[in-house]
C-alpha atoms as a PDB file:
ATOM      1  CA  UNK A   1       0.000   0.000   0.000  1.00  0.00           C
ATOM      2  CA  UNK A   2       1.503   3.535  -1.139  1.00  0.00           C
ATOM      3  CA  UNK A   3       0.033   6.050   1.844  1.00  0.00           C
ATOM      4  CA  UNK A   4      -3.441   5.125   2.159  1.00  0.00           C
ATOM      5  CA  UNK A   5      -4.003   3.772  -1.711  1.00  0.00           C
ATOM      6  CA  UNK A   6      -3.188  -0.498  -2.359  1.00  0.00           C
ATOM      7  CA  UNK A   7      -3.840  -1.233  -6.126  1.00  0.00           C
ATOM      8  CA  UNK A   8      -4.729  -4.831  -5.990  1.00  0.00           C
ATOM      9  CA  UNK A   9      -5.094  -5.743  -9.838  1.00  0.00           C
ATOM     10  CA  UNK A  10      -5.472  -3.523 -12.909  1.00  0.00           C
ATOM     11  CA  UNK A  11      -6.386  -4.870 -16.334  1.00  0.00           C
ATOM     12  CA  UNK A  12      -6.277  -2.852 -19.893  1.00  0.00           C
ATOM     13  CA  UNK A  13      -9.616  -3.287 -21.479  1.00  0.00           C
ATOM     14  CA  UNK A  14      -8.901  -1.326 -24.414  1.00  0.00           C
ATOM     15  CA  UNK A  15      -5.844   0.796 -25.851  1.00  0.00           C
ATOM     16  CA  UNK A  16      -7.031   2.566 -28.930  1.00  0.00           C
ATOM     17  CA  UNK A  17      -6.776   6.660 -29.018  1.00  0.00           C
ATOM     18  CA  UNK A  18      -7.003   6.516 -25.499  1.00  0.00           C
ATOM     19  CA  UNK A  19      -5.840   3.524 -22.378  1.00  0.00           C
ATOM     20  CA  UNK A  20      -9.195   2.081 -20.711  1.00  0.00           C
ATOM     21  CA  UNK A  21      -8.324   0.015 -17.813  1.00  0.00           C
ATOM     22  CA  UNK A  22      -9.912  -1.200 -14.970  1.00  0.00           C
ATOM     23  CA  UNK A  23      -8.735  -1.607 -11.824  1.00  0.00           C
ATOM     24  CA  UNK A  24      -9.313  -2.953  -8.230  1.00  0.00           C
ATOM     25  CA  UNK A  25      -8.053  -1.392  -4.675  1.00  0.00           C
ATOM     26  CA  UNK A  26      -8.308  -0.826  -1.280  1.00  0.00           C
ATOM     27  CA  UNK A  27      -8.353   2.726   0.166  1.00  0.00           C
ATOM     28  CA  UNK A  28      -8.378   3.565   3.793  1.00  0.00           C
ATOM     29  CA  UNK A  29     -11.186   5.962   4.133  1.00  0.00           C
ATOM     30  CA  UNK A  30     -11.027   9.274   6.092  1.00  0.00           C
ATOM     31  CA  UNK A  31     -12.242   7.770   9.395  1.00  0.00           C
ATOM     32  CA  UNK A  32      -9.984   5.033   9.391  1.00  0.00           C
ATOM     33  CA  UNK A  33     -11.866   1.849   7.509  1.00  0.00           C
ATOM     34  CA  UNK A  34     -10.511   0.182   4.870  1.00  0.00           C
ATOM     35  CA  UNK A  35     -12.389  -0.121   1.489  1.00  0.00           C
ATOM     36  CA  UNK A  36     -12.431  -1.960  -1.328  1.00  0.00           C
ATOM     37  CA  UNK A  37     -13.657  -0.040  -4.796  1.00  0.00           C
ATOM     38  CA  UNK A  38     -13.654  -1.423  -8.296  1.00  0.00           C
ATOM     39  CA  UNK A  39     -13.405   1.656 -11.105  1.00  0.00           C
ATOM     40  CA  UNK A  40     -13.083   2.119 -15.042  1.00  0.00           C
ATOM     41  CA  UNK A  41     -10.517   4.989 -15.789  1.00  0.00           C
ATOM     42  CA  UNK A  42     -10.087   6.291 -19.031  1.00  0.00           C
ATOM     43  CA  UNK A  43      -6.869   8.208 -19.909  1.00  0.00           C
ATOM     44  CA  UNK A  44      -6.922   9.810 -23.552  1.00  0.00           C
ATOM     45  CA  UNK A  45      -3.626  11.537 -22.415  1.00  0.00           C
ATOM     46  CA  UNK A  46      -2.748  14.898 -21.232  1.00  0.00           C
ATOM     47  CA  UNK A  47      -3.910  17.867 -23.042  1.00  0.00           C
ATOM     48  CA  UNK A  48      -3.638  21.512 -23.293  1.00  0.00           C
ATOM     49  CA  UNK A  49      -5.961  24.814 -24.367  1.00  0.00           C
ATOM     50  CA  UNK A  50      -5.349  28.400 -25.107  1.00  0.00           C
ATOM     51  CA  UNK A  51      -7.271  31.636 -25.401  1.00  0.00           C
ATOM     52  CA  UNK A  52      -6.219  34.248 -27.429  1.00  0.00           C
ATOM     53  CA  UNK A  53      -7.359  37.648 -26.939  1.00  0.00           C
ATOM     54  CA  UNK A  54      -6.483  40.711 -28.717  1.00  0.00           C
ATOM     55  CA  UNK A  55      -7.084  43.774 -25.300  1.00  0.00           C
ATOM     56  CA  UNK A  56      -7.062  46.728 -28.454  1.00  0.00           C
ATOM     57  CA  UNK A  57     -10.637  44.979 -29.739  1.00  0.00           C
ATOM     58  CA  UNK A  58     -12.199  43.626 -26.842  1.00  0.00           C
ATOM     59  CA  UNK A  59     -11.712  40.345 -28.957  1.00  0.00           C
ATOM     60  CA  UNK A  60     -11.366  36.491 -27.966  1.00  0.00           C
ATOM     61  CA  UNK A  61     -10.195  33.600 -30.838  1.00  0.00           C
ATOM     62  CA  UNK A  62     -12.552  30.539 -30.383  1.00  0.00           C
ATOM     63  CA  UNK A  63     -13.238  27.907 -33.186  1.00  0.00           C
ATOM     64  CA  UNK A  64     -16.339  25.620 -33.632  1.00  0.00           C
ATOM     65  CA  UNK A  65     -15.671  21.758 -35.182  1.00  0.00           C
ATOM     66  CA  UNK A  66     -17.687  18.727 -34.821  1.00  0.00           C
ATOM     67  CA  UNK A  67     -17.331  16.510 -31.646  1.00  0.00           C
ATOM     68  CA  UNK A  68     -19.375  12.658 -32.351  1.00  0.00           C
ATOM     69  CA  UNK A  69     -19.814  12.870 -28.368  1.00  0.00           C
ATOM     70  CA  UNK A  70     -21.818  15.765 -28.203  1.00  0.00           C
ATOM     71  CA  UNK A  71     -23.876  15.234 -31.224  1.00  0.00           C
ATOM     72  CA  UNK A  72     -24.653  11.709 -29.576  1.00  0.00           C
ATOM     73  CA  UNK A  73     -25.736  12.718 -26.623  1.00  0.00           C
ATOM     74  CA  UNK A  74     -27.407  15.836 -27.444  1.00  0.00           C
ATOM     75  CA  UNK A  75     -27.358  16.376 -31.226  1.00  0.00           C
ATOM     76  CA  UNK A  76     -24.898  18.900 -31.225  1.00  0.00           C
ATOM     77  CA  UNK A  77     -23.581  19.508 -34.716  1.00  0.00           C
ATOM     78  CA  UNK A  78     -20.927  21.665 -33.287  1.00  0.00           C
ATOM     79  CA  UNK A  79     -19.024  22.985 -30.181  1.00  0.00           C
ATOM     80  CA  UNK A  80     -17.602  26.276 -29.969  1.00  0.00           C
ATOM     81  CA  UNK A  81     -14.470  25.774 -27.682  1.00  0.00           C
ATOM     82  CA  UNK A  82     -10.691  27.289 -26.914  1.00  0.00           C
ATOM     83  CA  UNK A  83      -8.356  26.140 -29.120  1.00  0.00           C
ATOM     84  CA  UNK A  84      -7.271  22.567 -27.673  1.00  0.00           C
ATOM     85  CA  UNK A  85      -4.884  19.725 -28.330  1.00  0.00           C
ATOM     86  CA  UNK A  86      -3.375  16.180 -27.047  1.00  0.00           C
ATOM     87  CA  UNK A  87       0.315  16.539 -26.175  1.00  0.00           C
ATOM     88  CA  UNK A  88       1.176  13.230 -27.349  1.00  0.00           C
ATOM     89  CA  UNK A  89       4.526  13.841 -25.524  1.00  0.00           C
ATOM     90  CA  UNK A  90       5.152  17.268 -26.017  1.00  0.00           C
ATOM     91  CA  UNK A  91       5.913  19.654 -23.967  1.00  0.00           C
ATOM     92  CA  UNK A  92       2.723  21.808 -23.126  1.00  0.00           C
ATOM     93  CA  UNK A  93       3.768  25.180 -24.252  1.00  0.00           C
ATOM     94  CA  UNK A  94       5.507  23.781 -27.887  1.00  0.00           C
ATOM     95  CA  UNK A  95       2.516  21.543 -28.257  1.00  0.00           C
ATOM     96  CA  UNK A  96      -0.856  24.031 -28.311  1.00  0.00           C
ATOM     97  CA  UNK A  97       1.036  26.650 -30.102  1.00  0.00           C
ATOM     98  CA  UNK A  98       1.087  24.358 -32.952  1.00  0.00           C
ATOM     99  CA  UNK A  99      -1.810  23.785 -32.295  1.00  0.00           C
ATOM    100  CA  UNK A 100      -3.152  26.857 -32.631  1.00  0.00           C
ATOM    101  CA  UNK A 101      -1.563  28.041 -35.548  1.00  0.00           C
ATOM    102  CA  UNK A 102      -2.476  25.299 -37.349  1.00  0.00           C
ATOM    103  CA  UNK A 103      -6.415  25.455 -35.749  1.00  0.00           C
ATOM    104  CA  UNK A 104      -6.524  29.323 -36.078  1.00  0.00           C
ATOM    105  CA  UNK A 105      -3.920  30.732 -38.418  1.00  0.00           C
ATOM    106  CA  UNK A 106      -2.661  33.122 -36.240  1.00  0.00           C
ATOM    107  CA  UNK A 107       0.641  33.135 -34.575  1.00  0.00           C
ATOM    108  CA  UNK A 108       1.123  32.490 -31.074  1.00  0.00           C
ATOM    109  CA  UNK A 109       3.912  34.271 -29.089  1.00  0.00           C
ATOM    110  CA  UNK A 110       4.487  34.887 -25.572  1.00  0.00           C
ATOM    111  CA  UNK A 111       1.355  31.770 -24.410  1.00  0.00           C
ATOM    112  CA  UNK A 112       1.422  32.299 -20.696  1.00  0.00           C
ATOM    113  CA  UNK A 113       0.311  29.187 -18.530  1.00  0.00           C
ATOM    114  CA  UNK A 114      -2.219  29.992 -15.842  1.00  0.00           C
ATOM    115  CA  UNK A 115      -3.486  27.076 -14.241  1.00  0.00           C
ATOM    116  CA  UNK A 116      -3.682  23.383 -14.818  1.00  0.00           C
ATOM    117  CA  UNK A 117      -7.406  20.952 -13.783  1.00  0.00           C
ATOM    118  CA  UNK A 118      -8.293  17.520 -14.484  1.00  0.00           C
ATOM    119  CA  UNK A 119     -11.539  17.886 -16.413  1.00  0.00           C
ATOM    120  CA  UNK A 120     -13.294  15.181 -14.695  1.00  0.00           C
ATOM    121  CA  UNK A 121     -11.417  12.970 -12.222  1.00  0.00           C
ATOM    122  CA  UNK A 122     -13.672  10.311 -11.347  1.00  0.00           C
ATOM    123  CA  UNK A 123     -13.128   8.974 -14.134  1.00  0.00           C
ATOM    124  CA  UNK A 124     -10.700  10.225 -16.425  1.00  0.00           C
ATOM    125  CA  UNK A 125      -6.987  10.699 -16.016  1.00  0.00           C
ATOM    126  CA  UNK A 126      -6.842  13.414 -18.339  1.00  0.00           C
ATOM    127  CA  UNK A 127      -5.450  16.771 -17.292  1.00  0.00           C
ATOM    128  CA  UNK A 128      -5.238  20.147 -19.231  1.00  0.00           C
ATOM    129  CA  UNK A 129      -2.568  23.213 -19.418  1.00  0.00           C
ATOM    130  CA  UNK A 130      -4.387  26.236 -19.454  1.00  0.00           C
ATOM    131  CA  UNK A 131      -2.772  29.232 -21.309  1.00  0.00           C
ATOM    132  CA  UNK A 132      -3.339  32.267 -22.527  1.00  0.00           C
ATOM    133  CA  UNK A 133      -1.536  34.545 -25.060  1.00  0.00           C
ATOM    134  CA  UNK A 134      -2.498  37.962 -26.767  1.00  0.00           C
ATOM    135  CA  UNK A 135      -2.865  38.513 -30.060  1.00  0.00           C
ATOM    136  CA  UNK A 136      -3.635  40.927 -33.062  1.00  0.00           C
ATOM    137  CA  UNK A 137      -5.102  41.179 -36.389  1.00  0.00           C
ATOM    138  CA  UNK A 138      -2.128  41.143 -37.823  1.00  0.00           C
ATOM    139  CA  UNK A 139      -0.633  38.302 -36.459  1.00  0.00           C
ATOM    140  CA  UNK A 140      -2.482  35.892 -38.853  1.00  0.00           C
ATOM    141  CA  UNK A 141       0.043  33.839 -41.019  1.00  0.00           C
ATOM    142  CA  UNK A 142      -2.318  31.436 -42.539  1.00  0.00           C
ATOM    143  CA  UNK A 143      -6.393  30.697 -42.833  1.00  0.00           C
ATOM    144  CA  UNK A 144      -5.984  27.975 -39.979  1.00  0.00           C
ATOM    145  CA  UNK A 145      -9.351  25.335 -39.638  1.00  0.00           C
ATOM    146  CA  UNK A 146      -7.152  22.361 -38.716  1.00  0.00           C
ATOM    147  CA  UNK A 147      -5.150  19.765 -40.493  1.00  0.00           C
ATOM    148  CA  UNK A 148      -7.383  18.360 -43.302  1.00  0.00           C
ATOM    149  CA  UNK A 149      -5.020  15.155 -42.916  1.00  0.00           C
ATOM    150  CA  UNK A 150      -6.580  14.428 -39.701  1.00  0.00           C
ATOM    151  CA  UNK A 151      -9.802  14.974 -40.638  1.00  0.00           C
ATOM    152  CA  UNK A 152     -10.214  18.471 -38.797  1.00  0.00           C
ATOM    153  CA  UNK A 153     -12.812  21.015 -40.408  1.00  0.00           C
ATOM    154  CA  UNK A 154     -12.538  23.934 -38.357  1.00  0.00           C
ATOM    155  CA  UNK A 155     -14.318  27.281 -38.309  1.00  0.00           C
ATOM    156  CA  UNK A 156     -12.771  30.638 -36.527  1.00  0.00           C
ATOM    157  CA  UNK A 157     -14.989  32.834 -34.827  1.00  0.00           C
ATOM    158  CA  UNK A 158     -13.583  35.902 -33.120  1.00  0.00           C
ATOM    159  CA  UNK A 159     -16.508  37.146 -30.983  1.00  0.00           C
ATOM    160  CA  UNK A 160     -15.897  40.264 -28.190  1.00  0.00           C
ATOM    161  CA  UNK A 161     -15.019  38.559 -24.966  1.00  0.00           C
ATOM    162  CA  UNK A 162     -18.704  40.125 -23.347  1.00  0.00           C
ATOM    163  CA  UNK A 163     -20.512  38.275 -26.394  1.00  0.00           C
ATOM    164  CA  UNK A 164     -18.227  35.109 -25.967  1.00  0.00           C
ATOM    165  CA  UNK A 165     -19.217  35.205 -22.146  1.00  0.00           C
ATOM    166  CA  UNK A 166     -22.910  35.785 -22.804  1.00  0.00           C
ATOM    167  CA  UNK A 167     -23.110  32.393 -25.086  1.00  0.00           C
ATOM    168  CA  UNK A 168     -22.357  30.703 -21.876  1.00  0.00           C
ATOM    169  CA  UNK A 169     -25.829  32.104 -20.284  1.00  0.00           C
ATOM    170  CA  UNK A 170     -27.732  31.246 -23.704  1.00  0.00           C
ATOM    171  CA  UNK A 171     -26.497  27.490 -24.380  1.00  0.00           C
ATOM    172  CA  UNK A 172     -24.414  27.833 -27.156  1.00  0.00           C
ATOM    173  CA  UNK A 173     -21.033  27.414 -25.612  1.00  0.00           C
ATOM    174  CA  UNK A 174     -21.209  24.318 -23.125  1.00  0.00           C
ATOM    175  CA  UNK A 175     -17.497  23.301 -23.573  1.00  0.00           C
ATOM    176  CA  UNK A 176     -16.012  22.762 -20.110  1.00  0.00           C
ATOM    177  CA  UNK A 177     -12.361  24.330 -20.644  1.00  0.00           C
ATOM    178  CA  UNK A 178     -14.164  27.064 -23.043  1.00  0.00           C
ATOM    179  CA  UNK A 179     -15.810  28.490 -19.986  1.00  0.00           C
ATOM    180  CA  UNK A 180     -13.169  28.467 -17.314  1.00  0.00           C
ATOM    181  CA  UNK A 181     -10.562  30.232 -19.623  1.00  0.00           C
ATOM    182  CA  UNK A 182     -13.186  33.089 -20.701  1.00  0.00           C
ATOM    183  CA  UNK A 183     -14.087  33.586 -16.923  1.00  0.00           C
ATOM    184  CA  UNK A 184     -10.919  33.319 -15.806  1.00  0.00           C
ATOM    185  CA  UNK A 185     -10.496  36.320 -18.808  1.00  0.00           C
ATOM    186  CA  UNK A 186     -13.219  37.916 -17.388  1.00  0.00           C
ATOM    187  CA  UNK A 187     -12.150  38.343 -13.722  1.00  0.00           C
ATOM    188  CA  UNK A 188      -8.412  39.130 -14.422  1.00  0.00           C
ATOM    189  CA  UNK A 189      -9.457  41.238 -17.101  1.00  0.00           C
ATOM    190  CA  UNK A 190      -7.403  40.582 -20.150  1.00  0.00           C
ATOM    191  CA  UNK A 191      -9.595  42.892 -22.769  1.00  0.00           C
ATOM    192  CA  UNK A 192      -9.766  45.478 -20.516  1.00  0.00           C
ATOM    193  CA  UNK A 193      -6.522  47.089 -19.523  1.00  0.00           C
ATOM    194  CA  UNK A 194      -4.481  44.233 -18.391  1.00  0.00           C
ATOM    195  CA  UNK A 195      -4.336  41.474 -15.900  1.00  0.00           C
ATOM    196  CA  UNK A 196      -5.816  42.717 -12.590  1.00  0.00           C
ATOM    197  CA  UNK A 197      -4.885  38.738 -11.225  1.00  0.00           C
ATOM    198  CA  UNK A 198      -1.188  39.633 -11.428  1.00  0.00           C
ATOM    199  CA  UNK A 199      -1.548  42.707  -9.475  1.00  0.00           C
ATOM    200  CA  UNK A 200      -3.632  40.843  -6.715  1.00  0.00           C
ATOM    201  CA  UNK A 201      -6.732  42.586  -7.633  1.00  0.00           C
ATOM    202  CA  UNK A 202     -10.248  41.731  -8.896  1.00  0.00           C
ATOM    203  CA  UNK A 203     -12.102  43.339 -11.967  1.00  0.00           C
ATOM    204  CA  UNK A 204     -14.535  45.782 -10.759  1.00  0.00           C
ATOM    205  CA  UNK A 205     -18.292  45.173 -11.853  1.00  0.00           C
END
């Protein structure tokens, strides 16, 4: 046992995009029992996601593509997210600027890392590298939408970071890392004069 965690087997039902395994173990609980669980964890690999915002035009770089989850569950034809990508061994900062250049067209420089989550830990071992880095209008070098090779087909909306923020409230963004980087925009205030989070204040409202 390793602390209060004994993995007693673990078996790989599937390794495809992604490693599905399941495994059993025995944790000693908070007020001292021991338990036995059985769990299903699914680890596509680490990830990481960027917003860009340009502060002169109020203006945030989001893209909406296809995702065969969503549309199963809930027909959704399309997400609008942050511009996201596996590292597939990369280091986090190298790996989404490509990324975004190649999903956006613009190019990155300066991508500042601001936090890190796991998405959904009770049953995914994913984890995501938030970043964000500024940008302007002139700082596209291609048309972006993806790598056709891959099957990507990609579409680049630059909405104000206010009308970005109000498609959380109507439905029409519902991406999980979409919304914490435009709030975390929001309260340090990245469109409107500069970070207020790295001078230990708060955005007035």
């Amino acid at each position: 046992m390793t602390g209060n965690i004994r993995i007693l087997g673990r078996h790989i039902v599937s390794r495809g995009n992604g490693l599905l395994e399941r495994l059993a173990i025995e944790r000693k609980r908070f007020d001292g029992r021991v338990q036995s669980l059985a769990r299903e964890i699914y680890d596509p690999g680490d990830g990481a996601a960027i917003l860009l915002y340009d502060p002169g035009r109020s203006r945030v770089v989001l893209v909406r593509q296809f995702r065969l989850p969503a549309y199963l569950k809930d027909r959704h034809e399309s997400l609008i997210e942050v511009c996201a990508g596996r590292l597939d061994g990369e280091n986090a900062e190298t790996r989404i600027v490509t990324e975004a250049e190649e999903e956006t067209g613009f190019a990155v420089r300066h991508p500042r890392r601001v936090f890190e989550a796991y998405m959904s830990p009770g049953c995914f071992g994913e984890k995501l590298t938030f970043f964000v880095a500024q940008y302007t209008a002139g700082d596209r070098t291609g048309k972006g939408g993806g790598l056709a090779g891959e099957g990507e087909d990609i579409e680049i909306l630059e909405p104000t970071l206010d009308e970005a923020l109000a498609m959380i409230g109507t439905g029409e963004i519902i991406d999980a890392k979409t919304i914490l980087l435009l709030h975390y925009a929001e309260v340090a205030g990245l469109v409107r004069g500069g970070d207020n989070l790295c001078r230990g204040q708060t955005t007035a409202r």
